[in-house]
PDB file of N, CA and C in Angstrom:
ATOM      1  N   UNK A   1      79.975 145.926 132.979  1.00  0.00           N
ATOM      2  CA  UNK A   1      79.417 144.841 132.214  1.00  0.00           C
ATOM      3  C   UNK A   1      80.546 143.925 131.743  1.00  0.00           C
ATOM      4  N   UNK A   2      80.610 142.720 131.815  1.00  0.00           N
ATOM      5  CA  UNK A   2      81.735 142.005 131.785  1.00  0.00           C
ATOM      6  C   UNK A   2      81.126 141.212 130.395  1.00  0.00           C
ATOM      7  N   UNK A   3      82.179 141.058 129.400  1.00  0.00           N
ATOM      8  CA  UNK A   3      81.931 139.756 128.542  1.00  0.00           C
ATOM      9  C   UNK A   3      82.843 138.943 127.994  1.00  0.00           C
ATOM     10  N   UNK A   4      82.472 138.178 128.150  1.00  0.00           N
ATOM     11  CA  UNK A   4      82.864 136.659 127.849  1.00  0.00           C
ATOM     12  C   UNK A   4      83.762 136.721 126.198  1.00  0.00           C
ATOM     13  N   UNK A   5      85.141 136.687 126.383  1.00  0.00           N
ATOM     14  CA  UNK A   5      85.897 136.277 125.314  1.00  0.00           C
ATOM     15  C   UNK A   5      85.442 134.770 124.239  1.00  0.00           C
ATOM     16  N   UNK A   6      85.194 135.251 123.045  1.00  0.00           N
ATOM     17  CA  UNK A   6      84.507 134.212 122.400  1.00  0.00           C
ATOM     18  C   UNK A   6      85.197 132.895 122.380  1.00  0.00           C
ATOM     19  N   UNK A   7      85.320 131.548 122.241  1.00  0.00           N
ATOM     20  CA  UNK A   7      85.672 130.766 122.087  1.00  0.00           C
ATOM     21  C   UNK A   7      85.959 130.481 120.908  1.00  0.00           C
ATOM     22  N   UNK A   8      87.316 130.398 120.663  1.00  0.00           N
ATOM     23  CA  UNK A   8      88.246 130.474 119.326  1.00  0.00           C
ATOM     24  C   UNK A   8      88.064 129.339 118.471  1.00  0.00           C
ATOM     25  N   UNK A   9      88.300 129.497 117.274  1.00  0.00           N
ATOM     26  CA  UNK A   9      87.668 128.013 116.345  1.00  0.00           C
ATOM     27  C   UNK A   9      89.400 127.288 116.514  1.00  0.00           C
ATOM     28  N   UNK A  10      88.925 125.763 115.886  1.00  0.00           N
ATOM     29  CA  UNK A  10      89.909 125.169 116.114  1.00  0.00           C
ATOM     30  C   UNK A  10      89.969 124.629 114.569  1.00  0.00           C
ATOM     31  N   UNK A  11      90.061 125.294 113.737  1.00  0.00           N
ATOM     32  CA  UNK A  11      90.527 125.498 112.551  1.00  0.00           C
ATOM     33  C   UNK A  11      91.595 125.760 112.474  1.00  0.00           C
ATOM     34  N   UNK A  12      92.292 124.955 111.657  1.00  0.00           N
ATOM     35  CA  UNK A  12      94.453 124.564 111.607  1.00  0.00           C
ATOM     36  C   UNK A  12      94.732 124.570 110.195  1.00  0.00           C
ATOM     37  N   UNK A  13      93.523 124.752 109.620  1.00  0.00           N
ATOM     38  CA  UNK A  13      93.902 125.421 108.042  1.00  0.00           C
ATOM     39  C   UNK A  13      94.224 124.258 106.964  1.00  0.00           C
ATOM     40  N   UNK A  14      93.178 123.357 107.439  1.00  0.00           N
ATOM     41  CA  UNK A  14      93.621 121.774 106.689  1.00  0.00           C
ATOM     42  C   UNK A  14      92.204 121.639 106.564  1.00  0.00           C
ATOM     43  N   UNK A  15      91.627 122.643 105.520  1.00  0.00           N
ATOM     44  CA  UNK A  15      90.171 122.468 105.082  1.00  0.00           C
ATOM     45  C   UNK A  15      90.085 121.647 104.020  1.00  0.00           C
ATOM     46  N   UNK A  16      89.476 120.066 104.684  1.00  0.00           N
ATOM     47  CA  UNK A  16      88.937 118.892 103.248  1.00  0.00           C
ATOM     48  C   UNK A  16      87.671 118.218 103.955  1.00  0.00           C
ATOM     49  N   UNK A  17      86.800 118.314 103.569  1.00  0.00           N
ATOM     50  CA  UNK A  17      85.904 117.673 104.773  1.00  0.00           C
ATOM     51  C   UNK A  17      85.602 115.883 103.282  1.00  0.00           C
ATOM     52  N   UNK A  18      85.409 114.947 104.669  1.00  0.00           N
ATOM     53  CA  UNK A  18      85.538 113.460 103.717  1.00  0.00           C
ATOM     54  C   UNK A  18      84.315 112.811 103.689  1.00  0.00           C
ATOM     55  N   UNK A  19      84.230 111.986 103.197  1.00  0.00           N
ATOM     56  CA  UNK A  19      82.938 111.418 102.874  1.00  0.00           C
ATOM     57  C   UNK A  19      81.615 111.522 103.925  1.00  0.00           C
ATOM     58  N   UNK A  20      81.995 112.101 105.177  1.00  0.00           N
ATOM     59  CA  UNK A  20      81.264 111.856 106.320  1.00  0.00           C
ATOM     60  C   UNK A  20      81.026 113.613 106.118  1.00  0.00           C
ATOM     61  N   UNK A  21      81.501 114.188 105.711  1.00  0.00           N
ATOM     62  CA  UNK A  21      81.220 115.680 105.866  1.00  0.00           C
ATOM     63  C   UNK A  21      82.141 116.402 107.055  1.00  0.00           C
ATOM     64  N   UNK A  22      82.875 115.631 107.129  1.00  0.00           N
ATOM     65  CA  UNK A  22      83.609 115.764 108.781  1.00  0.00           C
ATOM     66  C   UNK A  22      85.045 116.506 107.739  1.00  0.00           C
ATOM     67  N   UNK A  23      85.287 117.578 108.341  1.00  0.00           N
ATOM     68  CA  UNK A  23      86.957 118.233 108.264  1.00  0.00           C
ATOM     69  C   UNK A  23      88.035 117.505 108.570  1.00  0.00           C
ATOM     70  N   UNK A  24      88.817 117.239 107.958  1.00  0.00           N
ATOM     71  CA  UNK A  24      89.851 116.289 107.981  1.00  0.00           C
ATOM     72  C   UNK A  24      90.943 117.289 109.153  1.00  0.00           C
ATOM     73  N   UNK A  25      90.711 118.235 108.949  1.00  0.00           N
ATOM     74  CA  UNK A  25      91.669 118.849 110.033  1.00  0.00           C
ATOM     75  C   UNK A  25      91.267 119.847 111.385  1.00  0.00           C
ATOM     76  N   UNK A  26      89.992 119.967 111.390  1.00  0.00           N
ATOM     77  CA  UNK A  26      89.645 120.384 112.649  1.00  0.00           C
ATOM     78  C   UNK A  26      88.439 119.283 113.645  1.00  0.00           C
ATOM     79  N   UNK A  27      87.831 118.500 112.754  1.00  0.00           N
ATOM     80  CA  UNK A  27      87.035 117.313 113.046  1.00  0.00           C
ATOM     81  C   UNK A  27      85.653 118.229 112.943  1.00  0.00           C
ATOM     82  N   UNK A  28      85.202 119.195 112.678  1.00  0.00           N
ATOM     83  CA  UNK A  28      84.140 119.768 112.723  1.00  0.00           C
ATOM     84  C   UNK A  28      83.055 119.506 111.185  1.00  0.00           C
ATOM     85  N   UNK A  29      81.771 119.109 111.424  1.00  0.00           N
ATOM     86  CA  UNK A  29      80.785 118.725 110.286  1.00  0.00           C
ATOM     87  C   UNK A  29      80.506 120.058 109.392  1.00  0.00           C
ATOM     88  N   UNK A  30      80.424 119.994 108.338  1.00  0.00           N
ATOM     89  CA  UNK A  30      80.124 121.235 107.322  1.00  0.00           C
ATOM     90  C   UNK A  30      79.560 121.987 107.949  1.00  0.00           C
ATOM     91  N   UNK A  31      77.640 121.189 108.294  1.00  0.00           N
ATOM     92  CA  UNK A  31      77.284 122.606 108.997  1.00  0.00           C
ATOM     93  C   UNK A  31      77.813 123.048 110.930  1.00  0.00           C
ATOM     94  N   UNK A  32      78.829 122.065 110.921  1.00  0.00           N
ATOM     95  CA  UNK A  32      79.369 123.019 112.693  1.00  0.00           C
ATOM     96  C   UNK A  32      80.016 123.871 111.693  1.00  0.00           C
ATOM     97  N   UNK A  33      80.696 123.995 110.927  1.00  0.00           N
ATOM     98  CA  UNK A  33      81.636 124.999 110.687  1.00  0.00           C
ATOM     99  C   UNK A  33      81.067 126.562 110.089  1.00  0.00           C
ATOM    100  N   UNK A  34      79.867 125.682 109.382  1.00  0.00           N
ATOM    101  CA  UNK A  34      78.972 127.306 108.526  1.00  0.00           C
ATOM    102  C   UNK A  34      78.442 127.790 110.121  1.00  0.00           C
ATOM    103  N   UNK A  35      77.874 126.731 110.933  1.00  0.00           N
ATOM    104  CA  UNK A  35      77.122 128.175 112.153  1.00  0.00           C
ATOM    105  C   UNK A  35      78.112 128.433 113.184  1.00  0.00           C
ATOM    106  N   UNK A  36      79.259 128.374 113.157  1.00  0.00           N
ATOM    107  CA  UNK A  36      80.665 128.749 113.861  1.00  0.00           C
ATOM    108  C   UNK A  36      80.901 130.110 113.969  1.00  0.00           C
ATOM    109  N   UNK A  37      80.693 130.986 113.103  1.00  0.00           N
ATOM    110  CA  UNK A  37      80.222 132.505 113.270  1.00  0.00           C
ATOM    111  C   UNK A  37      79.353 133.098 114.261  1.00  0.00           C
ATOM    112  N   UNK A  38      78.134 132.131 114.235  1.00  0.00           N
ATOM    113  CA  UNK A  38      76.961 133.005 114.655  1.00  0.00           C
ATOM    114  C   UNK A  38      76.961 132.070 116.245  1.00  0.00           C
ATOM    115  N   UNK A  39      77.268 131.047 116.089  1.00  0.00           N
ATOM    116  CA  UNK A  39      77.381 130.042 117.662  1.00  0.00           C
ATOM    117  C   UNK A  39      77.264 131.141 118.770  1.00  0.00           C
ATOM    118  N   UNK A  40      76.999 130.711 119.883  1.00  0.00           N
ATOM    119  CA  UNK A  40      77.072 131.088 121.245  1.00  0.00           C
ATOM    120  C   UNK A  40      78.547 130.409 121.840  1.00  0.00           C
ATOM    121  N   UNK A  41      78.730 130.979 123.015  1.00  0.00           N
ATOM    122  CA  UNK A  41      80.224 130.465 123.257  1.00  0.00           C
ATOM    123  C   UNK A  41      79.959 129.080 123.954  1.00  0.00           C
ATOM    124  N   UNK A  42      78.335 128.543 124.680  1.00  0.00           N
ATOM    125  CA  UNK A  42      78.122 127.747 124.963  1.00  0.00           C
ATOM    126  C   UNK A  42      77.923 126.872 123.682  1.00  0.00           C
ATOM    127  N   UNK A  43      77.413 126.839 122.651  1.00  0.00           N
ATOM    128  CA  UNK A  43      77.269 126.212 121.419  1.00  0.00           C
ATOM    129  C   UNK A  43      78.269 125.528 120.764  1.00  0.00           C
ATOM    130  N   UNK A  44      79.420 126.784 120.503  1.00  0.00           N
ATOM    131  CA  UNK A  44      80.842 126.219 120.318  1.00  0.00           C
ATOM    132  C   UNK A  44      81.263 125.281 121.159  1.00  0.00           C
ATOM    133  N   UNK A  45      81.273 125.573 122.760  1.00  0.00           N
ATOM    134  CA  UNK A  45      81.997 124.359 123.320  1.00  0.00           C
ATOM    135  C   UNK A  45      81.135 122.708 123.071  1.00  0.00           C
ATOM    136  N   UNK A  46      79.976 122.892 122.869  1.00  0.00           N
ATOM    137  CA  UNK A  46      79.678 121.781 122.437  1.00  0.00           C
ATOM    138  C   UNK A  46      80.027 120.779 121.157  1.00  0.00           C
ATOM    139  N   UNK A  47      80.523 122.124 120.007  1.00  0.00           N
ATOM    140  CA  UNK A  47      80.843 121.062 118.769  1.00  0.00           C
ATOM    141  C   UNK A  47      82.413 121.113 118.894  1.00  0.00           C
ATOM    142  N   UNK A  48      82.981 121.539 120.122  1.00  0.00           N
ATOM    143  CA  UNK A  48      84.979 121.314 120.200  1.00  0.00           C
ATOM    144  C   UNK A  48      84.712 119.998 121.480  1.00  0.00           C
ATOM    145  N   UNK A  49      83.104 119.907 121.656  1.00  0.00           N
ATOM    146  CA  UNK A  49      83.388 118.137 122.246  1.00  0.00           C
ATOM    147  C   UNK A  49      83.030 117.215 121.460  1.00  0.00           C
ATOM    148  N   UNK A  50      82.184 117.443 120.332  1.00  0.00           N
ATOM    149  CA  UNK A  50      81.878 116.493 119.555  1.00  0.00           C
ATOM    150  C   UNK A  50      83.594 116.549 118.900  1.00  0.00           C
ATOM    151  N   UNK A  51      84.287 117.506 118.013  1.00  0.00           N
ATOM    152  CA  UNK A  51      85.253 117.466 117.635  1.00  0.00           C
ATOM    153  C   UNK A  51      86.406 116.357 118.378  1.00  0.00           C
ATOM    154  N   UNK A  52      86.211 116.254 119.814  1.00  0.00           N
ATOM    155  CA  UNK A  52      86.794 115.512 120.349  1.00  0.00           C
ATOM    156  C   UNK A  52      86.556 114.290 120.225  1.00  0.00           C
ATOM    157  N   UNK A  53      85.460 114.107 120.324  1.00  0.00           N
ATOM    158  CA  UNK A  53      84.795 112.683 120.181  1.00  0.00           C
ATOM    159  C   UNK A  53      85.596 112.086 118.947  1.00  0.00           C
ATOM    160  N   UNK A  54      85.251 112.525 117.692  1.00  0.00           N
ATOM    161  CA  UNK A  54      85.882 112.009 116.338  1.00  0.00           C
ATOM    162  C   UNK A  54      87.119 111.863 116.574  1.00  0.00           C
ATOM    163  N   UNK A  55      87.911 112.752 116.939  1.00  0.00           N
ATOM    164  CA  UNK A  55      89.503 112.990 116.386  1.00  0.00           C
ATOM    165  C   UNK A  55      89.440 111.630 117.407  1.00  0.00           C
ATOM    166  N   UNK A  56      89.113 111.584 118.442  1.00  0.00           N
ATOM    167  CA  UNK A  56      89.747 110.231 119.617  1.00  0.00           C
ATOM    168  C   UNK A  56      89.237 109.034 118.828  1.00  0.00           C
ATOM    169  N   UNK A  57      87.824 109.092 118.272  1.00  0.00           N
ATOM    170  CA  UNK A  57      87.312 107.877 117.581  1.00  0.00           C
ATOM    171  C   UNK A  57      88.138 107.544 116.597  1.00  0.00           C
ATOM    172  N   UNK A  58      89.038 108.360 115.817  1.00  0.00           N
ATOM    173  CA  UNK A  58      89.955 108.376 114.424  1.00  0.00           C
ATOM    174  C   UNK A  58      91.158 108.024 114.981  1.00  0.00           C
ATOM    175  N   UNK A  59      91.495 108.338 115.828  1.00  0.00           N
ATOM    176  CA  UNK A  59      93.059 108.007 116.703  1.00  0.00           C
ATOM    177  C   UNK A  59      94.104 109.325 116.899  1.00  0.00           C
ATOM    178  N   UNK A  60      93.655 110.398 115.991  1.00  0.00           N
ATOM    179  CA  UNK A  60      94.100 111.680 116.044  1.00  0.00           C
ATOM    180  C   UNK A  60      94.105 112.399 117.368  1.00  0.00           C
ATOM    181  N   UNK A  61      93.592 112.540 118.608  1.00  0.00           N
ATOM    182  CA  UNK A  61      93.298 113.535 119.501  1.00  0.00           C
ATOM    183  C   UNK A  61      94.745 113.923 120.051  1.00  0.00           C
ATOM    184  N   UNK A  62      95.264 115.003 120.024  1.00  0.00           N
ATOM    185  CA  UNK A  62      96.271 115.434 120.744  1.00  0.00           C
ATOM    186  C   UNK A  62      95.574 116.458 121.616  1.00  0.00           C
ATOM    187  N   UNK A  63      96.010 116.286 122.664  1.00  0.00           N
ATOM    188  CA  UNK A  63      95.420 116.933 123.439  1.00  0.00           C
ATOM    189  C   UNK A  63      97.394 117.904 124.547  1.00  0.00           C
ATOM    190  N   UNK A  64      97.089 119.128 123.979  1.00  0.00           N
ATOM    191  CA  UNK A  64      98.009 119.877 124.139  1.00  0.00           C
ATOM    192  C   UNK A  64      97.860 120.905 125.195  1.00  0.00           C
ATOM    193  N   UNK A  65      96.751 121.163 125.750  1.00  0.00           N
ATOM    194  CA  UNK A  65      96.404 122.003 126.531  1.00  0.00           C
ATOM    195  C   UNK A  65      96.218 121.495 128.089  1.00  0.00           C
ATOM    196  N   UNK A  66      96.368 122.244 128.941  1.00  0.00           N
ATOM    197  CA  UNK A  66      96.013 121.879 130.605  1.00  0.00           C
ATOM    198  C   UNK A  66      94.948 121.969 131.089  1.00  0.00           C
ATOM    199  N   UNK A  67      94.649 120.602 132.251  1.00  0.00           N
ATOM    200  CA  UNK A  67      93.277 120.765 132.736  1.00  0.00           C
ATOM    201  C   UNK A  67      93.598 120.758 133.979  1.00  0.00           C
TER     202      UNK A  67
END
Protein backbone atom coordinates (compact mmCIF):
# COMPACT_ATOMS: atom_id res chain seq x y z
CA UNK A 1 0.00 0.00 0.00
CA UNK A 2 1.79 3.07 -0.97
CA UNK A 3 1.06 6.65 0.54
CA UNK A 4 1.42 9.78 -0.48
CA UNK A 5 3.83 12.05 1.71
CA UNK A 6 1.65 14.97 2.90
CA UNK A 7 2.26 18.24 1.40
CA UNK A 8 4.20 20.46 3.78
CA UNK A 9 2.73 23.91 4.88
CA UNK A 10 4.49 26.87 3.74
CA UNK A 11 4.45 28.57 6.95
CA UNK A 12 7.96 30.67 7.59
CA UNK A 13 6.85 31.68 10.98
CA UNK A 14 5.84 35.34 10.11
CA UNK A 15 2.26 34.85 11.51
CA UNK A 16 0.24 38.50 10.99
CA UNK A 17 -2.58 38.07 8.79
CA UNK A 18 -3.70 42.03 7.35
CA UNK A 19 -6.66 43.60 6.71
CA UNK A 20 -7.57 41.10 3.92
CA UNK A 21 -7.19 38.15 6.37
CA UNK A 22 -4.30 37.10 4.19
CA UNK A 23 -0.81 36.03 6.27
CA UNK A 24 1.69 38.42 5.71
CA UNK A 25 4.19 35.63 5.55
CA UNK A 26 2.93 32.57 4.01
CA UNK A 27 0.06 34.35 1.78
CA UNK A 28 -2.49 31.86 3.12
CA UNK A 29 -6.36 33.26 4.29
CA UNK A 30 -7.24 32.56 8.06
CA UNK A 31 -9.49 29.95 7.15
CA UNK A 32 -6.70 28.15 4.47
CA UNK A 33 -4.62 28.03 7.43
CA UNK A 34 -7.32 26.65 10.24
CA UNK A 35 -8.30 23.66 7.52
CA UNK A 36 -4.45 23.07 6.72
CA UNK A 37 -4.50 20.16 9.21
CA UNK A 38 -7.34 18.33 8.03
CA UNK A 39 -6.75 19.33 3.95
CA UNK A 40 -6.22 16.56 1.50
CA UNK A 41 -2.85 16.71 -0.24
CA UNK A 42 -4.93 17.64 -3.33
CA UNK A 43 -6.64 20.55 -1.27
CA UNK A 44 -3.38 21.88 -0.03
CA UNK A 45 -1.93 22.13 -3.44
CA UNK A 46 -4.70 24.22 -4.31
CA UNK A 47 -4.36 26.96 -1.53
CA UNK A 48 -0.03 26.91 -2.21
CA UNK A 49 -1.61 28.14 -5.79
CA UNK A 50 -3.82 30.57 -4.57
CA UNK A 51 -0.77 31.48 -2.13
CA UNK A 52 0.99 32.03 -5.32
CA UNK A 53 -1.37 34.04 -6.89
CA UNK A 54 -1.14 36.81 -3.95
CA UNK A 55 2.52 36.75 -3.13
CA UNK A 56 3.01 37.43 -7.30
CA UNK A 57 -0.06 39.90 -7.10
CA UNK A 58 1.97 41.69 -3.95
CA UNK A 59 5.38 41.49 -5.77
CA UNK A 60 6.75 39.00 -3.14
CA UNK A 61 6.88 35.51 -5.09
CA UNK A 62 10.27 33.94 -4.83
CA UNK A 63 10.16 31.12 -6.35
CA UNK A 64 13.20 28.88 -5.10
CA UNK A 65 12.38 25.53 -6.09
CA UNK A 66 12.77 23.45 -9.60
CA UNK A 67 10.37 22.69 -12.23
Amino acid sequence: MSTETPVKSPCVYVCSLDDNDICTGCHRSGREITEWGRASNERRREILRQCEIRAREQGVWMNVGTR
